[in-house]
C-alpha atoms as a PDB file:
ATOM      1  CA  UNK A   1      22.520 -25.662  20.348  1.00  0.00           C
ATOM      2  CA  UNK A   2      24.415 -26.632  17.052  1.00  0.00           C
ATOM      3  CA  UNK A   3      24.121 -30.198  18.010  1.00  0.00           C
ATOM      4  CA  UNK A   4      20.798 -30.157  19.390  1.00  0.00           C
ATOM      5  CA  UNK A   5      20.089 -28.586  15.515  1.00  0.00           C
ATOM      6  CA  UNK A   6      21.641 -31.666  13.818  1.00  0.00           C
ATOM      7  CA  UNK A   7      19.566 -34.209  16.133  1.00  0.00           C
ATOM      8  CA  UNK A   8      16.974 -32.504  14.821  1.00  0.00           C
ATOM      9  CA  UNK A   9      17.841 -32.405  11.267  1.00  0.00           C
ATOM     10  CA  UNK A  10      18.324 -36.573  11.339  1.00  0.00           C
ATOM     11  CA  UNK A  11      14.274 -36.735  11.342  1.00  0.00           C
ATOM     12  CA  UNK A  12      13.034 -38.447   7.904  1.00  0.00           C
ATOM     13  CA  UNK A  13      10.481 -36.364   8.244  1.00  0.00           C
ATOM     14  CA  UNK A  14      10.377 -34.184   5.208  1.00  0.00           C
ATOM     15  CA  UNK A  15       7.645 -31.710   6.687  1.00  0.00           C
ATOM     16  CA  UNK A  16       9.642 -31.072  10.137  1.00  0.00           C
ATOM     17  CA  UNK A  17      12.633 -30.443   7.673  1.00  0.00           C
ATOM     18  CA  UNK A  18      10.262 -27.663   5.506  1.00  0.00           C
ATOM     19  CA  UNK A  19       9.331 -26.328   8.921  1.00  0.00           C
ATOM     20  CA  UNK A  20      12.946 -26.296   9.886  1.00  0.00           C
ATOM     21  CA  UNK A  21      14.659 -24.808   7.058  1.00  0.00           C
ATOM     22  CA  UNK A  22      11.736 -21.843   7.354  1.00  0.00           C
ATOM     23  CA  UNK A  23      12.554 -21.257  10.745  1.00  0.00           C
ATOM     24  CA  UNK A  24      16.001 -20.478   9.967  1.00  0.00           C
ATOM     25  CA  UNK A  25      14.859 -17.963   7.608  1.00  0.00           C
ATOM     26  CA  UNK A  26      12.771 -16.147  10.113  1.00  0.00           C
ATOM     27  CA  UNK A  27      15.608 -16.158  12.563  1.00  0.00           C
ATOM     28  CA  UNK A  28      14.237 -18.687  15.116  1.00  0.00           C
ATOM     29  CA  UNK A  29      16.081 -21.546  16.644  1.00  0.00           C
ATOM     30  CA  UNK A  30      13.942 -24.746  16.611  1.00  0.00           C
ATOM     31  CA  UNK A  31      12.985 -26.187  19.530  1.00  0.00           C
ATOM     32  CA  UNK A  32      13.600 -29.776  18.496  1.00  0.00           C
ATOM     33  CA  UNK A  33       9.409 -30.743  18.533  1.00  0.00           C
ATOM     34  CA  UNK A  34       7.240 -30.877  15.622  1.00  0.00           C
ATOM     35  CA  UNK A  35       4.136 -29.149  16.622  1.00  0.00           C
ATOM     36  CA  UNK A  36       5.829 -26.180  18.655  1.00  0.00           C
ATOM     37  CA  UNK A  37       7.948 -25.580  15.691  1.00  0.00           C
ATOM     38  CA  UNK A  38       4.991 -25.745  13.068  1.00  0.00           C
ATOM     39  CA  UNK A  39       3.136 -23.147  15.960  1.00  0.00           C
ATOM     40  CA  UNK A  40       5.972 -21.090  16.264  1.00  0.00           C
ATOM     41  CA  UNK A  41       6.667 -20.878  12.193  1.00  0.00           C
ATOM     42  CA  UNK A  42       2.645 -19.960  11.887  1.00  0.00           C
ATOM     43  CA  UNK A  43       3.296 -17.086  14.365  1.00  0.00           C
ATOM     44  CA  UNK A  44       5.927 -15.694  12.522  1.00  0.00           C
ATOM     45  CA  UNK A  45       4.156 -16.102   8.971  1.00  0.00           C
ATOM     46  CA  UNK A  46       1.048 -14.225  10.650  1.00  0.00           C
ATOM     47  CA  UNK A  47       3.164 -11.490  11.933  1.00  0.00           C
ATOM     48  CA  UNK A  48       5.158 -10.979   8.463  1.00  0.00           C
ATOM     49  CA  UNK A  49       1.890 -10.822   6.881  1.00  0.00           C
ATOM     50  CA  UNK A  50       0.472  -8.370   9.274  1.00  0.00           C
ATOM     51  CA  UNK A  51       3.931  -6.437   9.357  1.00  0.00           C
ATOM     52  CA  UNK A  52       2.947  -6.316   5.631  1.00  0.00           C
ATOM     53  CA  UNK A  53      -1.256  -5.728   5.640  1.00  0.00           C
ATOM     54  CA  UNK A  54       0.257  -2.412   8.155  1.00  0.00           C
ATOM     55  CA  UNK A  55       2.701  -1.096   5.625  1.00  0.00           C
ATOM     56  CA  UNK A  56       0.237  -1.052   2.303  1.00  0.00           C
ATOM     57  CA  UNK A  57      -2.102   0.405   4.619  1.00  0.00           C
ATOM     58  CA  UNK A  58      -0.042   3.372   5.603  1.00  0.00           C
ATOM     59  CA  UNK A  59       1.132   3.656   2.052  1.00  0.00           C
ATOM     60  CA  UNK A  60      -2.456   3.891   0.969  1.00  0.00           C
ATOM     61  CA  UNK A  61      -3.197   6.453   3.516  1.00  0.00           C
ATOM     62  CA  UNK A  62       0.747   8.726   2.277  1.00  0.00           C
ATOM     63  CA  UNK A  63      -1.183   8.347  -1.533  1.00  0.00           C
ATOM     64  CA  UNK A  64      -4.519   9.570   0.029  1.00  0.00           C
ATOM     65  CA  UNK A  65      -3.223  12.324   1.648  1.00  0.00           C
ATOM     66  CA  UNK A  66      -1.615  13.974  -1.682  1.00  0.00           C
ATOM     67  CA  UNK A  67      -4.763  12.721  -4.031  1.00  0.00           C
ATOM     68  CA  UNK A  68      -6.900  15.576  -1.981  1.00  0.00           C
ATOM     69  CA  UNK A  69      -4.317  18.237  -2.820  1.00  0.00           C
ATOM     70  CA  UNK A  70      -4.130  17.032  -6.486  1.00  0.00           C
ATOM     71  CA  UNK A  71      -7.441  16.591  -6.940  1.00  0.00           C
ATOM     72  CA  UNK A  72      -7.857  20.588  -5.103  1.00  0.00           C
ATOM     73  CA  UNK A  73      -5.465  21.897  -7.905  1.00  0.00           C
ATOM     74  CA  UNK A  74      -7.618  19.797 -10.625  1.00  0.00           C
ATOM     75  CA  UNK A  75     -11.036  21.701  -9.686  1.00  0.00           C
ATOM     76  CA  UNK A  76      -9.362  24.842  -8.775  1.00  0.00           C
ATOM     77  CA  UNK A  77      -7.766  24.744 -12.683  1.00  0.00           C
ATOM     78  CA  UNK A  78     -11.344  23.531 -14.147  1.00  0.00           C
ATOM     79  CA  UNK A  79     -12.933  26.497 -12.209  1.00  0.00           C
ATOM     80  CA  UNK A  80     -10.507  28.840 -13.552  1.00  0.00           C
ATOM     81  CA  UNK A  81     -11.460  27.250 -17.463  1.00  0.00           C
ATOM     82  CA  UNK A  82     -14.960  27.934 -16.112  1.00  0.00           C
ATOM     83  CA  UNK A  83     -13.919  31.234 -15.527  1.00  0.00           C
ATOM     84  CA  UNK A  84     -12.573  31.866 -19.025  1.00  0.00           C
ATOM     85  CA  UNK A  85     -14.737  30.716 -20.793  1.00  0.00           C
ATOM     86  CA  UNK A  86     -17.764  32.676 -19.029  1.00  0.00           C
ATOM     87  CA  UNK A  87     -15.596  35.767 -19.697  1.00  0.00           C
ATOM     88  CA  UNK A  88     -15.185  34.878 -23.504  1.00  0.00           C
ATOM     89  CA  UNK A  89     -18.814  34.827 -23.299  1.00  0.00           C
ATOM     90  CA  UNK A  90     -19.043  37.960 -21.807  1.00  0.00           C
ATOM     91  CA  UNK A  91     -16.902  39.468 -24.120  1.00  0.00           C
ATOM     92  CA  UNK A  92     -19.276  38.124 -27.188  1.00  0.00           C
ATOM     93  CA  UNK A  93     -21.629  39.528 -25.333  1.00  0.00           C
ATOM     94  CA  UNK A  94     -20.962  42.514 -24.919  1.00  0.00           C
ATOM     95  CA  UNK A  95     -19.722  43.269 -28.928  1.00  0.00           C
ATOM     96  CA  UNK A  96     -23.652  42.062 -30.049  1.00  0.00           C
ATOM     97  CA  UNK A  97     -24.588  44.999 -27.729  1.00  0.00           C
ATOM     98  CA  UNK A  98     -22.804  47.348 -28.779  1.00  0.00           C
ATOM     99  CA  UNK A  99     -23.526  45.918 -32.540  1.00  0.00           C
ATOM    100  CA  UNK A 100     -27.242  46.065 -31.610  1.00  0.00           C
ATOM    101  CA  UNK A 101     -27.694  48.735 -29.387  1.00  0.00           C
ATOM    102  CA  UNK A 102     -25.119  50.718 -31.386  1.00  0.00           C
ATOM    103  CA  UNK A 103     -22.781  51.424 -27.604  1.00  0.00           C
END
């Protein structure tokens, strides 16, 4: 195998050495042609990228899932301001009665 891999890196070819040298990266032992190389080195960048396009996704859905529970607290706190504020009212209210009404 390790001299099949120096056979192949004699080639002048400075694309089949690209496509080489990136197939080591991935892990993948050449297979000393061109074109099943190039195939086999778009198959791998494909699957890294979907490997990827998977992961954001499921982040995306972990930050979903807390926004809803955030966001719960958020309207459950401007409720309660709603709250308060209707009872301040209230409270005015209810002094210009009695200052009226005389209660």
């Amino acid at each position: 195998m390790i001299s099949s891999i120096s056979n192949i890196n004699s080639n002048s070819d400075p694309e089949y050495q690209r496509i080489l040298q990136e197939l080591m990266r991935f892990g993948i032992a050449p297979s000393g042609n061109k074109s099943i190389d190039k195939g086999k080195l778009e198959q791998a960048k494909a699957e890294l990228v979907q490997k990827i396009q998977t992961r954001q996704k499921e982040e995306q859905k972990q930050e979903l899932q807390v926004q809803p529970i955030e966001g719960i607290e958020a309207t459950q706190d401007s409720k309660r301001a709603q709250l308060e504020e209707s009872r301040v009212g209230a409270m005015t209210l209810s002094e210009l009665n009695k200052f009226y009404f005389g209660l």
